[in-house]
C-alpha atoms as a PDB file:
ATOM      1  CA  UNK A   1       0.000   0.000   0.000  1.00  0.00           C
ATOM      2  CA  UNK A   2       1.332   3.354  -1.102  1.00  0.00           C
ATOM      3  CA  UNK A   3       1.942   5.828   1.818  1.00  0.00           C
ATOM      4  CA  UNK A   4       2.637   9.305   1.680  1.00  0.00           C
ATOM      5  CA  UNK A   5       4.168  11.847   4.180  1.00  0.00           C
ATOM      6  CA  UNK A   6       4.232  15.169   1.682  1.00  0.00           C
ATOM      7  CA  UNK A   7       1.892  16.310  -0.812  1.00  0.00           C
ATOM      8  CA  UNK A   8       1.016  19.341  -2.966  1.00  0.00           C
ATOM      9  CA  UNK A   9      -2.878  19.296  -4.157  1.00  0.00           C
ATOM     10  CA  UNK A  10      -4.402  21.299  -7.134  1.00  0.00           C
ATOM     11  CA  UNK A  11      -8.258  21.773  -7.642  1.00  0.00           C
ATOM     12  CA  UNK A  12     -11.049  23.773  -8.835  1.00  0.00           C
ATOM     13  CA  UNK A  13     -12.190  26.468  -6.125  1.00  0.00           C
ATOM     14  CA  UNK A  14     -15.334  24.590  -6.184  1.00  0.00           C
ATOM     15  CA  UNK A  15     -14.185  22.373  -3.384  1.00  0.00           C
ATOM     16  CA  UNK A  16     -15.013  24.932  -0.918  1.00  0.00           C
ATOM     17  CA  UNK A  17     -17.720  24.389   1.067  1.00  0.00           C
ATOM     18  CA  UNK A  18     -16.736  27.470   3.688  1.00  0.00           C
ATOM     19  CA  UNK A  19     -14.574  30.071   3.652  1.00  0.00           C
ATOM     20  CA  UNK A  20     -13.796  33.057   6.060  1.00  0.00           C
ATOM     21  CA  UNK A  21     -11.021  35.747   3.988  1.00  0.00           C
ATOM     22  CA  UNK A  22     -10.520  37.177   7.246  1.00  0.00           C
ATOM     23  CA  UNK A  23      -8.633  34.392   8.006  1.00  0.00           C
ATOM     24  CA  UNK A  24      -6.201  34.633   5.065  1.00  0.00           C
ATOM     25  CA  UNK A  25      -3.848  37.121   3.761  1.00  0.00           C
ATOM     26  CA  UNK A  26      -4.065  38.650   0.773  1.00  0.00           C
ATOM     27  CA  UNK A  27      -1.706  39.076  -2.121  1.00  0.00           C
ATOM     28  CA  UNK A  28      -2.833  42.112  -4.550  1.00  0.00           C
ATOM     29  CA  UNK A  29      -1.192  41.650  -7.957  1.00  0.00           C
ATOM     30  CA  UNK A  30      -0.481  45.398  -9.578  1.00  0.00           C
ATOM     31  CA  UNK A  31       0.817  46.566 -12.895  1.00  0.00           C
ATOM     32  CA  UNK A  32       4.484  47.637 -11.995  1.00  0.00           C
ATOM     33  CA  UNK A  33       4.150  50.650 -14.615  1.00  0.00           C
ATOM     34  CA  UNK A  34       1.140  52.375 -12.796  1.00  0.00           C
ATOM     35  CA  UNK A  35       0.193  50.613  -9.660  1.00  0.00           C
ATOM     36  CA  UNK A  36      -2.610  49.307 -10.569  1.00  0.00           C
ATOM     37  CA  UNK A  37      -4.563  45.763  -9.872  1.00  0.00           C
ATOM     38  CA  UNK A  38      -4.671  43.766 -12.261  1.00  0.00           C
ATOM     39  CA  UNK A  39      -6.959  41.024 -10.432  1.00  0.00           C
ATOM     40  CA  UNK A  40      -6.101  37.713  -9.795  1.00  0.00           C
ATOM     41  CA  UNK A  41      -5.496  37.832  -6.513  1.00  0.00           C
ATOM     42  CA  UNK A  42      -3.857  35.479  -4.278  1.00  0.00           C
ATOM     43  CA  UNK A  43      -5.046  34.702  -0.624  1.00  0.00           C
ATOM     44  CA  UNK A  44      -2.789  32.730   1.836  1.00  0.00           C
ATOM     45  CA  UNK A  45      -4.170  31.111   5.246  1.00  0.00           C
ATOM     46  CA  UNK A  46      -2.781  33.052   8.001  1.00  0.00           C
ATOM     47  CA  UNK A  47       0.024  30.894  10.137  1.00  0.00           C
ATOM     48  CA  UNK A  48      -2.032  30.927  13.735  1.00  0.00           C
ATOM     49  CA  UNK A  49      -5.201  29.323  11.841  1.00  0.00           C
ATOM     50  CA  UNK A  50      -3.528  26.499  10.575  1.00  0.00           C
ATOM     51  CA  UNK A  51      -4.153  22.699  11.843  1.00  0.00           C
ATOM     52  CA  UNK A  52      -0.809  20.911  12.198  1.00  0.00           C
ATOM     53  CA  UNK A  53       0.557  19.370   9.219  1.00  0.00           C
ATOM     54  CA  UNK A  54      -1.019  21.828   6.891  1.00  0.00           C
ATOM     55  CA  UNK A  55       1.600  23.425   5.242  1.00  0.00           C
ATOM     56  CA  UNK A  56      -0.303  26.186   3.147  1.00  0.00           C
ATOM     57  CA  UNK A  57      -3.641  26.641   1.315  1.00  0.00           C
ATOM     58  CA  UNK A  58      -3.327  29.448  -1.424  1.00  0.00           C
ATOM     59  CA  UNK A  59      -6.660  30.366  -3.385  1.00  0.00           C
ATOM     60  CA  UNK A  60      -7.013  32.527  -6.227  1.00  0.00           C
ATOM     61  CA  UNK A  61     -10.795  32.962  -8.184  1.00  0.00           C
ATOM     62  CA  UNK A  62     -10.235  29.974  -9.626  1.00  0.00           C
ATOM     63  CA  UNK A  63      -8.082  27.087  -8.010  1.00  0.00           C
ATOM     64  CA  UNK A  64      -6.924  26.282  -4.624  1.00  0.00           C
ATOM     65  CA  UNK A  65      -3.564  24.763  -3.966  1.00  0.00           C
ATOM     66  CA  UNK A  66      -2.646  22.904  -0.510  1.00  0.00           C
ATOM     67  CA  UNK A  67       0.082  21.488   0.698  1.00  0.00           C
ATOM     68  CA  UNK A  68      -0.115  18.756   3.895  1.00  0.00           C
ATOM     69  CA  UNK A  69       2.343  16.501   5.323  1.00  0.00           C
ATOM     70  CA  UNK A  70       1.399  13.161   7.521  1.00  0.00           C
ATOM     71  CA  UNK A  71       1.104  15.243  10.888  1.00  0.00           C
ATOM     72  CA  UNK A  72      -1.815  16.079   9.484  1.00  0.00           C
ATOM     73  CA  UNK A  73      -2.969  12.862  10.818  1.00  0.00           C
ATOM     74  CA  UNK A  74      -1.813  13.549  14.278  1.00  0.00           C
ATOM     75  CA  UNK A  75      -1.694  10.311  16.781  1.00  0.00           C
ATOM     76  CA  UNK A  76      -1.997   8.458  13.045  1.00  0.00           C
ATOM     77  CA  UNK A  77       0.728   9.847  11.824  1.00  0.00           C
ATOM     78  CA  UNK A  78       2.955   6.727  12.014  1.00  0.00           C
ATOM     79  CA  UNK A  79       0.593   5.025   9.568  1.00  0.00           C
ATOM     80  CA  UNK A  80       0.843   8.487   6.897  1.00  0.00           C
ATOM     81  CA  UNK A  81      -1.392   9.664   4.232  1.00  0.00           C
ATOM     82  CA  UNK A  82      -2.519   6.290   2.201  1.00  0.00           C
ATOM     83  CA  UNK A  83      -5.961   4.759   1.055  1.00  0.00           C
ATOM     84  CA  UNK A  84      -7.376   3.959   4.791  1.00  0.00           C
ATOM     85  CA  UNK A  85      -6.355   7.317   6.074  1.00  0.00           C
ATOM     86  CA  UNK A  86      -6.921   9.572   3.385  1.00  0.00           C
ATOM     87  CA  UNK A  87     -10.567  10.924   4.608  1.00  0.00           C
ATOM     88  CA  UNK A  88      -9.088  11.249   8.413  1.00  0.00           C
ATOM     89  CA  UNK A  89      -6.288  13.151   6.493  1.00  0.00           C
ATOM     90  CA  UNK A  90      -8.418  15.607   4.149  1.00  0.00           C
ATOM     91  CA  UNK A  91     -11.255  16.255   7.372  1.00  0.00           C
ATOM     92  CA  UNK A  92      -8.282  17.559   9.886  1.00  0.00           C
ATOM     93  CA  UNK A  93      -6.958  20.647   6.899  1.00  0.00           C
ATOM     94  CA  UNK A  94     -10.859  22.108   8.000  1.00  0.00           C
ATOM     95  CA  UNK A  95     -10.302  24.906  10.275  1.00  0.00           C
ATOM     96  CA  UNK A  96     -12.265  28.044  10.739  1.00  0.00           C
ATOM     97  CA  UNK A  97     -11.030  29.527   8.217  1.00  0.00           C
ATOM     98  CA  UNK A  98     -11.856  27.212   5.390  1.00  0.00           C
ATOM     99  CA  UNK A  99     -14.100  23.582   4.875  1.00  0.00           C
ATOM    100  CA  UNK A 100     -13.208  21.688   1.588  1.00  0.00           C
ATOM    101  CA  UNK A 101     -15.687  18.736   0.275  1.00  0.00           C
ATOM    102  CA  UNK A 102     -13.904  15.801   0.963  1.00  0.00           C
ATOM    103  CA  UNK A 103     -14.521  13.458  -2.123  1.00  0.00           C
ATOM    104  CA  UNK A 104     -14.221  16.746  -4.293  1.00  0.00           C
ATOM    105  CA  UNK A 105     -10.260  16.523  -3.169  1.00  0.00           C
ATOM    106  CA  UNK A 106     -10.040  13.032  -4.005  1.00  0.00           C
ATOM    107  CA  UNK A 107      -9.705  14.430  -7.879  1.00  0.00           C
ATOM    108  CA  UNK A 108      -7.456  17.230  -7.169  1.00  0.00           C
ATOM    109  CA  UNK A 109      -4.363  16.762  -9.331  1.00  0.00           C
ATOM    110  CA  UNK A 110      -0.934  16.109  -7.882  1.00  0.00           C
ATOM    111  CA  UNK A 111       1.637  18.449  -8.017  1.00  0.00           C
ATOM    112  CA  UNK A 112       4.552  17.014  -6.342  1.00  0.00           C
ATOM    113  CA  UNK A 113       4.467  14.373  -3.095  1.00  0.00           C
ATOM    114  CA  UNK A 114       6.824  12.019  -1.085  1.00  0.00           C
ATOM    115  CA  UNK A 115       6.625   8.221  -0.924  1.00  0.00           C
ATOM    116  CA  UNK A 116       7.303   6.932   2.387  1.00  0.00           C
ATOM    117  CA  UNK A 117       8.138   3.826   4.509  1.00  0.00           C
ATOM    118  CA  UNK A 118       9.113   3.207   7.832  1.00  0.00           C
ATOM    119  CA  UNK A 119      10.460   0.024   8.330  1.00  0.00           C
ATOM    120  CA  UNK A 120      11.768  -1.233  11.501  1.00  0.00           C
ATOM    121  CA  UNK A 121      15.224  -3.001  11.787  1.00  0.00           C
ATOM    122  CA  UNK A 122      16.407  -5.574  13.834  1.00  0.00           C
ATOM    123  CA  UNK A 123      19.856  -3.689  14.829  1.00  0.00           C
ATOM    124  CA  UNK A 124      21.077  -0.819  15.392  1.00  0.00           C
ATOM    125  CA  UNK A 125      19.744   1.438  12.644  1.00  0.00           C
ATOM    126  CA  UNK A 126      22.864   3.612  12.408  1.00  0.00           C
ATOM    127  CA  UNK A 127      24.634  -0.125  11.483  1.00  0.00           C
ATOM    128  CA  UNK A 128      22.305  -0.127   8.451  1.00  0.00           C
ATOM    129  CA  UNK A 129      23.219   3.136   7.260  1.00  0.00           C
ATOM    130  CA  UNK A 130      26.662   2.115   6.693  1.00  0.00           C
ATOM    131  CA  UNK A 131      25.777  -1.146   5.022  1.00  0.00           C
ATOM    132  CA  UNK A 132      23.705   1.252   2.526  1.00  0.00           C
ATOM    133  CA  UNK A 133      26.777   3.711   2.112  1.00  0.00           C
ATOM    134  CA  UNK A 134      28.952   0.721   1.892  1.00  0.00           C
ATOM    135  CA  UNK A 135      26.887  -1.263  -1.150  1.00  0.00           C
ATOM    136  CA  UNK A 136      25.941   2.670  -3.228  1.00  0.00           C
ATOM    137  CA  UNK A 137      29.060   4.735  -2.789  1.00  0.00           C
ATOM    138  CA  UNK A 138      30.435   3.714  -5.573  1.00  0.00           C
ATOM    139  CA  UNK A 139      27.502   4.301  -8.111  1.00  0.00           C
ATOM    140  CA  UNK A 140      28.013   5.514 -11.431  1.00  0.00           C
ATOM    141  CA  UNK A 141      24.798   7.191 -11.610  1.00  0.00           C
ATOM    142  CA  UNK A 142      23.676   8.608  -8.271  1.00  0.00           C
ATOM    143  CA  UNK A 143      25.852  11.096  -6.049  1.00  0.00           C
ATOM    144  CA  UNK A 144      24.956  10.049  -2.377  1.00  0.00           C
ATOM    145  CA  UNK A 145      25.385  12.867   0.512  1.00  0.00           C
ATOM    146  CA  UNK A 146      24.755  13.075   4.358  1.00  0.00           C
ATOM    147  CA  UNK A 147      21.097  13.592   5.496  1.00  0.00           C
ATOM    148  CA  UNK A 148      19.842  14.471   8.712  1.00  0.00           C
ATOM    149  CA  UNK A 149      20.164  12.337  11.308  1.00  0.00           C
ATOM    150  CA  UNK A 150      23.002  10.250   9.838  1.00  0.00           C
ATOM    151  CA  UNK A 151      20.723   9.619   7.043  1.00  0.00           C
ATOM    152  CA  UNK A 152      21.654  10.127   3.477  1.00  0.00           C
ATOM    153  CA  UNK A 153      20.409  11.491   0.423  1.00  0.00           C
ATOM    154  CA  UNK A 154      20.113  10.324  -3.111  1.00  0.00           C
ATOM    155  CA  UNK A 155      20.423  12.594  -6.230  1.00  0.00           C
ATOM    156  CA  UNK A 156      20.881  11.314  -9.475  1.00  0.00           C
ATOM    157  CA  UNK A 157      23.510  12.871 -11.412  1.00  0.00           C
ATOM    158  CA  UNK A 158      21.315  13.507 -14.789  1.00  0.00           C
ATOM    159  CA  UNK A 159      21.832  17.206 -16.394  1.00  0.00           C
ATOM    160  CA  UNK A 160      17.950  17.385 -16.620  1.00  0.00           C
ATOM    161  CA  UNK A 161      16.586  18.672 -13.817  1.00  0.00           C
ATOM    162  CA  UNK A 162      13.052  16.979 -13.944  1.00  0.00           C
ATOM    163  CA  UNK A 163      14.360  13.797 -14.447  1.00  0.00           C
ATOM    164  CA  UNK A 164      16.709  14.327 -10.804  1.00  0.00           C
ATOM    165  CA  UNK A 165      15.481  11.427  -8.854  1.00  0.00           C
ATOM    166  CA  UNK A 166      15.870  11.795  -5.205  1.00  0.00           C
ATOM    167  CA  UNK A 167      15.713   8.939  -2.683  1.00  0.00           C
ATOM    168  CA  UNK A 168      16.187   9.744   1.153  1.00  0.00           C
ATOM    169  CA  UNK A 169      16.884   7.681   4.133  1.00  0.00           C
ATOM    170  CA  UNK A 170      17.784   8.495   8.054  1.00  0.00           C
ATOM    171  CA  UNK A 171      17.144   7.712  11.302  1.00  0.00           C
ATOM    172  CA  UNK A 172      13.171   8.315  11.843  1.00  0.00           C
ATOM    173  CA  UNK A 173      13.650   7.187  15.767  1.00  0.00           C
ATOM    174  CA  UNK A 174      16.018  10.627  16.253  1.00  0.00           C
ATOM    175  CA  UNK A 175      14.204  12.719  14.308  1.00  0.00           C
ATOM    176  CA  UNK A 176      10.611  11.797  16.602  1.00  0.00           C
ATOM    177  CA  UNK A 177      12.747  12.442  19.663  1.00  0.00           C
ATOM    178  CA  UNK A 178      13.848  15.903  18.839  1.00  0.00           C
ATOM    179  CA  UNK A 179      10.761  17.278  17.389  1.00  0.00           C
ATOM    180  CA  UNK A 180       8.703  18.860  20.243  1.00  0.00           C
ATOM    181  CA  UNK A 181       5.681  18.820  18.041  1.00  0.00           C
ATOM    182  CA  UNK A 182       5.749  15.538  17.010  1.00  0.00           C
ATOM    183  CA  UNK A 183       6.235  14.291  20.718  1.00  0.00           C
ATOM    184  CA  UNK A 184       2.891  16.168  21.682  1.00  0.00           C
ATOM    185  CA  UNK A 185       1.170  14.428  18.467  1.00  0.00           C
ATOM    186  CA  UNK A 186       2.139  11.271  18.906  1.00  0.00           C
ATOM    187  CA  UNK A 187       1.048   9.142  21.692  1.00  0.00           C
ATOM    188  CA  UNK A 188       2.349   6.087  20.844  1.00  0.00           C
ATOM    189  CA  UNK A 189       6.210   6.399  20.265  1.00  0.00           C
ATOM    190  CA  UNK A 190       7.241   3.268  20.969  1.00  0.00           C
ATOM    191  CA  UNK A 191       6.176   2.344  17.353  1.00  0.00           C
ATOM    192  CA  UNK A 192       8.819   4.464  15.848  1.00  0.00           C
ATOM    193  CA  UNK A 193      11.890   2.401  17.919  1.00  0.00           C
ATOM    194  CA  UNK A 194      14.043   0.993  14.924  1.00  0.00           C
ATOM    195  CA  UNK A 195      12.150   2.834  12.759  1.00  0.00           C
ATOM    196  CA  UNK A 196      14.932   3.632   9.351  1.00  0.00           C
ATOM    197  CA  UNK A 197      13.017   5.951   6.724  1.00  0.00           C
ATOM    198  CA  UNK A 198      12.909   5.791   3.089  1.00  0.00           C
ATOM    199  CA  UNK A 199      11.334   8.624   0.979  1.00  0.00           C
ATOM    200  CA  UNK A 200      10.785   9.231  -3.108  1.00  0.00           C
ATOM    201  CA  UNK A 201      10.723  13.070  -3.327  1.00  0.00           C
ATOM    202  CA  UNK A 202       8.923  13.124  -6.927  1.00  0.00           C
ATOM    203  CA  UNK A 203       8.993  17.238  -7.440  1.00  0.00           C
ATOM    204  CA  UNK A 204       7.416  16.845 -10.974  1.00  0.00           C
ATOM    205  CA  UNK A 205       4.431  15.466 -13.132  1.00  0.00           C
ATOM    206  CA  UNK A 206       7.642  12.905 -15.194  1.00  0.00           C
ATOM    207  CA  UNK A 207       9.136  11.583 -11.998  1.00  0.00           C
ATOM    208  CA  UNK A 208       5.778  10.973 -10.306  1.00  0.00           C
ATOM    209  CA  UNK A 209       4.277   9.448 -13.548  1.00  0.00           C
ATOM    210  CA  UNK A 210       7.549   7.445 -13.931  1.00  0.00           C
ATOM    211  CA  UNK A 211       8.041   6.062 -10.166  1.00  0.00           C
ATOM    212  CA  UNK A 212       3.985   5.764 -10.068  1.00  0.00           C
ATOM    213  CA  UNK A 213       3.744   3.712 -13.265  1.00  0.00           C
ATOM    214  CA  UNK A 214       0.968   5.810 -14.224  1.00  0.00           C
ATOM    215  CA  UNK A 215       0.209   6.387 -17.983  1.00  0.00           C
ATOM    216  CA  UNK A 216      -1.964   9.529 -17.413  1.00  0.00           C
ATOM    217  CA  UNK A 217      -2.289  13.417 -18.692  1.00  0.00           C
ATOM    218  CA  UNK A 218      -3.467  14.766 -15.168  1.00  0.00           C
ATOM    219  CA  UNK A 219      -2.432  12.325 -12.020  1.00  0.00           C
ATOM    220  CA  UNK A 220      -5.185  12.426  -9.532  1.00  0.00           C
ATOM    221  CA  UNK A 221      -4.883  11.800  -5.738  1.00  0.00           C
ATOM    222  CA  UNK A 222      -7.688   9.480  -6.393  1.00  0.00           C
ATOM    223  CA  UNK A 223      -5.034   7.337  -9.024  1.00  0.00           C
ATOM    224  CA  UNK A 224      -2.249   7.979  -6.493  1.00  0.00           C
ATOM    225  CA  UNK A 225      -3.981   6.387  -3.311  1.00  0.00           C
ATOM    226  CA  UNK A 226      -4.645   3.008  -5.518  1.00  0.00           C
ATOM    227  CA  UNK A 227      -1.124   2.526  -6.818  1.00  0.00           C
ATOM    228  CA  UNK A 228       0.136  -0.979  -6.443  1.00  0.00           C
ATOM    229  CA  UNK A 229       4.042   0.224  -7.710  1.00  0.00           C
ATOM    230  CA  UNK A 230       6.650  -0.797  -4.652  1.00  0.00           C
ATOM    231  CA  UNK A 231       8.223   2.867  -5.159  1.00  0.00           C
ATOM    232  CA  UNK A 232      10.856   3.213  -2.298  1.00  0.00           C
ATOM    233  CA  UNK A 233      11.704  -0.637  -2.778  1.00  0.00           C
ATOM    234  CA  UNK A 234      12.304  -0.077  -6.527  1.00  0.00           C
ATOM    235  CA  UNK A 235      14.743   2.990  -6.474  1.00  0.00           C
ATOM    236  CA  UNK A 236      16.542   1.443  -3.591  1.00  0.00           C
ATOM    237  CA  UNK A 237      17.150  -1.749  -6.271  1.00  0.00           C
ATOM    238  CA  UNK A 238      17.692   0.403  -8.985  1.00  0.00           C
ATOM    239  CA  UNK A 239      20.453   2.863  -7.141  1.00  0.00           C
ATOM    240  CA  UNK A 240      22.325  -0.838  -5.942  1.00  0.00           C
ATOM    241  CA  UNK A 241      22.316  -2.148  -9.669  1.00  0.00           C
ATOM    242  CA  UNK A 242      24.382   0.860 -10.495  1.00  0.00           C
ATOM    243  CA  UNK A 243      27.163   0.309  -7.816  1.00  0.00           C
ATOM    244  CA  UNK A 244      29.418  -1.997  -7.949  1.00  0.00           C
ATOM    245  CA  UNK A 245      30.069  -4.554  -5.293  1.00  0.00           C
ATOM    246  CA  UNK A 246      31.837  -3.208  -2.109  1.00  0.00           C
ATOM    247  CA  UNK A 247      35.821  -4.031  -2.121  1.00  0.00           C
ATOM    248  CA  UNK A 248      37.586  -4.620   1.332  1.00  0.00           C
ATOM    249  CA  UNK A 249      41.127  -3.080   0.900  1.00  0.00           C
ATOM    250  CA  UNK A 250      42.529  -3.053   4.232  1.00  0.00           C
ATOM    251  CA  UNK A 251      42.401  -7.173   5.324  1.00  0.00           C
ATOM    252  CA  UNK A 252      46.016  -8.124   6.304  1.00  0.00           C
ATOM    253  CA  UNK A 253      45.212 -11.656   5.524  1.00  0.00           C
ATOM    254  CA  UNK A 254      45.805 -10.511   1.351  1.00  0.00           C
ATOM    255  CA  UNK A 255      48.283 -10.198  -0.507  1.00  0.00           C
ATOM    256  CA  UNK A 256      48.431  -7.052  -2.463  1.00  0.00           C
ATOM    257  CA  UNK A 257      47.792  -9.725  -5.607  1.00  0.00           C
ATOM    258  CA  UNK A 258      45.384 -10.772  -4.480  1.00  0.00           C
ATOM    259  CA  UNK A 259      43.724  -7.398  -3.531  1.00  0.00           C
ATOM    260  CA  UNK A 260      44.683  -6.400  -7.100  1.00  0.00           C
ATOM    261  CA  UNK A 261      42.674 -10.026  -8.215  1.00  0.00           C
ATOM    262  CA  UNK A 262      40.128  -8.967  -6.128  1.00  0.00           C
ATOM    263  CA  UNK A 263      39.620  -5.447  -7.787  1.00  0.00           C
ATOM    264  CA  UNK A 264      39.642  -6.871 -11.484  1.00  0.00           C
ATOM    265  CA  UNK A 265      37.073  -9.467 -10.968  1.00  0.00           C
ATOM    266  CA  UNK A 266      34.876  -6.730  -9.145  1.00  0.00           C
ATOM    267  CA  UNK A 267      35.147  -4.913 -12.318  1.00  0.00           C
ATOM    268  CA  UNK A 268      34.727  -7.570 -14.746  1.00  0.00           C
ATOM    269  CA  UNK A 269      31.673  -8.667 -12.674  1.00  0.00           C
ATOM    270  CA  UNK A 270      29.962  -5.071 -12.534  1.00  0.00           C
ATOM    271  CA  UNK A 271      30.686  -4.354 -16.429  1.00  0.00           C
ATOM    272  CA  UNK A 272      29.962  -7.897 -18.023  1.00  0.00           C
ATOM    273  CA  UNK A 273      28.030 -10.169 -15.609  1.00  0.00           C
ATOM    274  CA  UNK A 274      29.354 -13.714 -15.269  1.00  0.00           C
ATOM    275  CA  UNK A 275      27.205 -14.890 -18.556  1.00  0.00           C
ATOM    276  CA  UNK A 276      29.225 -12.654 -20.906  1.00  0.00           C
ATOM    277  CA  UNK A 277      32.317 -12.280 -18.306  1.00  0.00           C
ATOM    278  CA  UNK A 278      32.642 -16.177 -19.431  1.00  0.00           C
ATOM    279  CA  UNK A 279      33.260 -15.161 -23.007  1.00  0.00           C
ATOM    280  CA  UNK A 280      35.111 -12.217 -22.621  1.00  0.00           C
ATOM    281  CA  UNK A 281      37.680 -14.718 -20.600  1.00  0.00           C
ATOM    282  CA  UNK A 282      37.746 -17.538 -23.453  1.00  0.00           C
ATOM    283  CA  UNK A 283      38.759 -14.773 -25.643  1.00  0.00           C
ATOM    284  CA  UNK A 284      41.428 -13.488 -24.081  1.00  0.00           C
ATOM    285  CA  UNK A 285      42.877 -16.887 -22.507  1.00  0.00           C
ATOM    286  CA  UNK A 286      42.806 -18.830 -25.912  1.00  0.00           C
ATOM    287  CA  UNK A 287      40.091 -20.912 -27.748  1.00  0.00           C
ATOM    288  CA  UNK A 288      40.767 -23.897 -25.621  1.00  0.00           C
ATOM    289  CA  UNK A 289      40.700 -22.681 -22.694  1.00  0.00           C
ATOM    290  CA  UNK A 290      38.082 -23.469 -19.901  1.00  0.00           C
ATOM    291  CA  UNK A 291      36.927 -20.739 -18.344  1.00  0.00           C
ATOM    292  CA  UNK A 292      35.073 -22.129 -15.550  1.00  0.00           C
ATOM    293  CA  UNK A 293      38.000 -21.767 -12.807  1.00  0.00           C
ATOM    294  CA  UNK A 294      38.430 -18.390 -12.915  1.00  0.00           C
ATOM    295  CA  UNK A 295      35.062 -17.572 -13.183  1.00  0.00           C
ATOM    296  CA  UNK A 296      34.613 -19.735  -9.917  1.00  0.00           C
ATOM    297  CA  UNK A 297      37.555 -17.306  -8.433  1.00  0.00           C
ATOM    298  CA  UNK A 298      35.437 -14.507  -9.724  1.00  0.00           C
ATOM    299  CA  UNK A 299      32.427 -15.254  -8.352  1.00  0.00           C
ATOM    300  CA  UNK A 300      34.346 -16.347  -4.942  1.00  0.00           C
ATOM    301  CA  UNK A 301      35.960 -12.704  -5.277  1.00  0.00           C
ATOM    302  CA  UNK A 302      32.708 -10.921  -5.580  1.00  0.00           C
ATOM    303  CA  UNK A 303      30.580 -12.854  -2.805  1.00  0.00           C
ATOM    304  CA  UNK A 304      33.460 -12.515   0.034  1.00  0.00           C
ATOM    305  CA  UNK A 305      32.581  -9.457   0.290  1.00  0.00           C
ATOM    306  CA  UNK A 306      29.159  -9.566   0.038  1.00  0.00           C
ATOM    307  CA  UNK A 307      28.318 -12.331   2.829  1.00  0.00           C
ATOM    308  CA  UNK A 308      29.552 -10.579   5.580  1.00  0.00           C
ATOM    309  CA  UNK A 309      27.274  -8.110   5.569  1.00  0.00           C
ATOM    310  CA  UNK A 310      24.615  -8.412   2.803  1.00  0.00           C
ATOM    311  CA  UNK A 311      22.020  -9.468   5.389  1.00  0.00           C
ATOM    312  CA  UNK A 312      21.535  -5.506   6.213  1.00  0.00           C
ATOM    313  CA  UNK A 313      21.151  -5.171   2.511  1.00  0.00           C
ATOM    314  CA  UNK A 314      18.363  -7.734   2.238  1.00  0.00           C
ATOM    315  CA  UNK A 315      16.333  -7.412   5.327  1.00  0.00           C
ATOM    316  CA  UNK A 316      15.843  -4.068   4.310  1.00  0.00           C
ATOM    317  CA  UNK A 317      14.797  -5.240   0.433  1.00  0.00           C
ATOM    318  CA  UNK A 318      12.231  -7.674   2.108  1.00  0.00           C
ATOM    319  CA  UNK A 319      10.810  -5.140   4.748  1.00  0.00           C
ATOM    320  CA  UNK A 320      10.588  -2.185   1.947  1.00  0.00           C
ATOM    321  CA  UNK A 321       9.085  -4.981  -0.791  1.00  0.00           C
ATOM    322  CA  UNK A 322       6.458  -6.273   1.874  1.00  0.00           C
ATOM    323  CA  UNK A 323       5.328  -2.910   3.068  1.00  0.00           C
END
């Protein structure tokens, strides 16, 4: 089930059931050459009116734009925005300075939103951060940076800025514990122990149609609540299948051969795979040649360091592909 912790909603001002302007702030658009309004304008909720969670709700004559996060759900919030909260969710932005028609949202378009898991580890969560540093650093495709709370951040290193996939994890646990406002919302924190988050932040209509596997003109929040896609679970894959497995250089027990071995079958692995790494051996060892021992050393080469600690790796791949 697809959950969501961020979310930017557009829609027809006809969603209004209520509204109270004295509650918002207005922006007056003017000409810049005489001064004058030129209509249009823009009216922002004022800060002490809004519910928790809501981030902003801007109206003009024609559309309304809001933005919400999961503490909009308040003592729910471990459980975020998805298909069973969603009406708990859109009921909580009322306030008095504006009611919306709940299944009216429902077919707001999305504008930009964050896919989220928590999934909680069986060790200590800063242990898994390092395995994930450890099996991505050295991806050709992504550049990886500190996050809060010893998390880290994925950018893909595309020129095209709409197509700049980003893919965040931390410390969730840390985060709860330092946030006053979360610690008066929730009641229940013991849920959140272990707790190591993963979040898509899809910032336009190609990256949410593309991580969504939605074929669509106009993406609904109706569409998004019944997507089936495993989105956090699929870019984790997808940024692993461009690293190459992790080397251990320091380990006394090698000789620097054998490091140097080690290194060349890492790279013949990541660049061939062991079907065409077979060939690409026969060639270069003679037509009558057999292969099949130093592909065993090569695949012997590649797993050492895997084994170790590759359980980190795939307890998180199971807990993000069965939530």
């Amino acid at each position: 089930m697809l959950r969501i912790d961020s979310i930017r909603l557009k829609t027809n001002i006809d969603v209004i059931k209520d509204i109270d302007l004295n509650y918002f702030n207005e922006t007056i658009k003017t000409d810049l050459k005489n001064g004058k309004n030129i209509g249009n304008n823009k009216f922002a909720i004022k800060k002490d009116v809004k519910p928790v969670g809501l981030g902003n709700i801007i109206i003009d004559k024609e559309t309304v734009i809001i933005d919400m996060s999961g503490k909009i759900l308040k003592s729910d919030y471990y459980n975020l925005i998805n298909k069973n909260t969603i009406f708990n969710a859109l009921g909580n932005i009322n306030s008095p300075a504006v009611s919306f028609d709940k299944y009216k949202l429902l077919e707001s378009q999305v504008l930009k939103l964050d896919i989220t898991n928590n999934i909680q580890v069986e060790k200590n969560i800063k242990k898994y951060i390092q395995m994930i540093y450890l099996f991505s650093k050295n991806s050709d495709k992504y550049n990886i940076n500190k996050y809060k709370y010893s998390g880290l951040v994925f950018v893909k290193n595309n020129a095209t800025k709409k197509l700049k996939d980003r893919l965040i994890t931390y410390n969730k646990t840390i985060e709860i514990i330092k946030d006053k406002q979360m610690l008066e919302l929730i009641k229940d924190i013991d849920k959140f122990k272990n707790v190591l988050r993963f979040e898509s932040n899809l910032r336009t209509f190609q990256q949410i149609r593309k991580r969504l596997d939605l074929d669509k003109k106009i993406i609904t929040l109706k569409d998004v609540l019944v997507v089936k896609a495993k989105v956090n679970y699929n870019f984790f894959n997808e940024i692993l299948k461009t690293a190459s497995a992790p080397i251990q250089f320091i380990n006394k027990e090698k000789t620097p051969i054998q490091i140097i071995k080690e290194i060349g079958f890492n790279a013949i692995h990541k660049e061939l795979g062991i079907k065409k790494a077979k060939e690409f051996i026969k060639v270069i060892t003679g037509k009558n040649s057999d292969p099949y021992s130093i592909i065993s050393q090569m695949k012997k080469a590649v797993n050492i360091n895997l084994e170790s600690n590759n359980n980190y790796i795939n307890e998180i791949k199971d807990k993000l592909k069965a939530v």
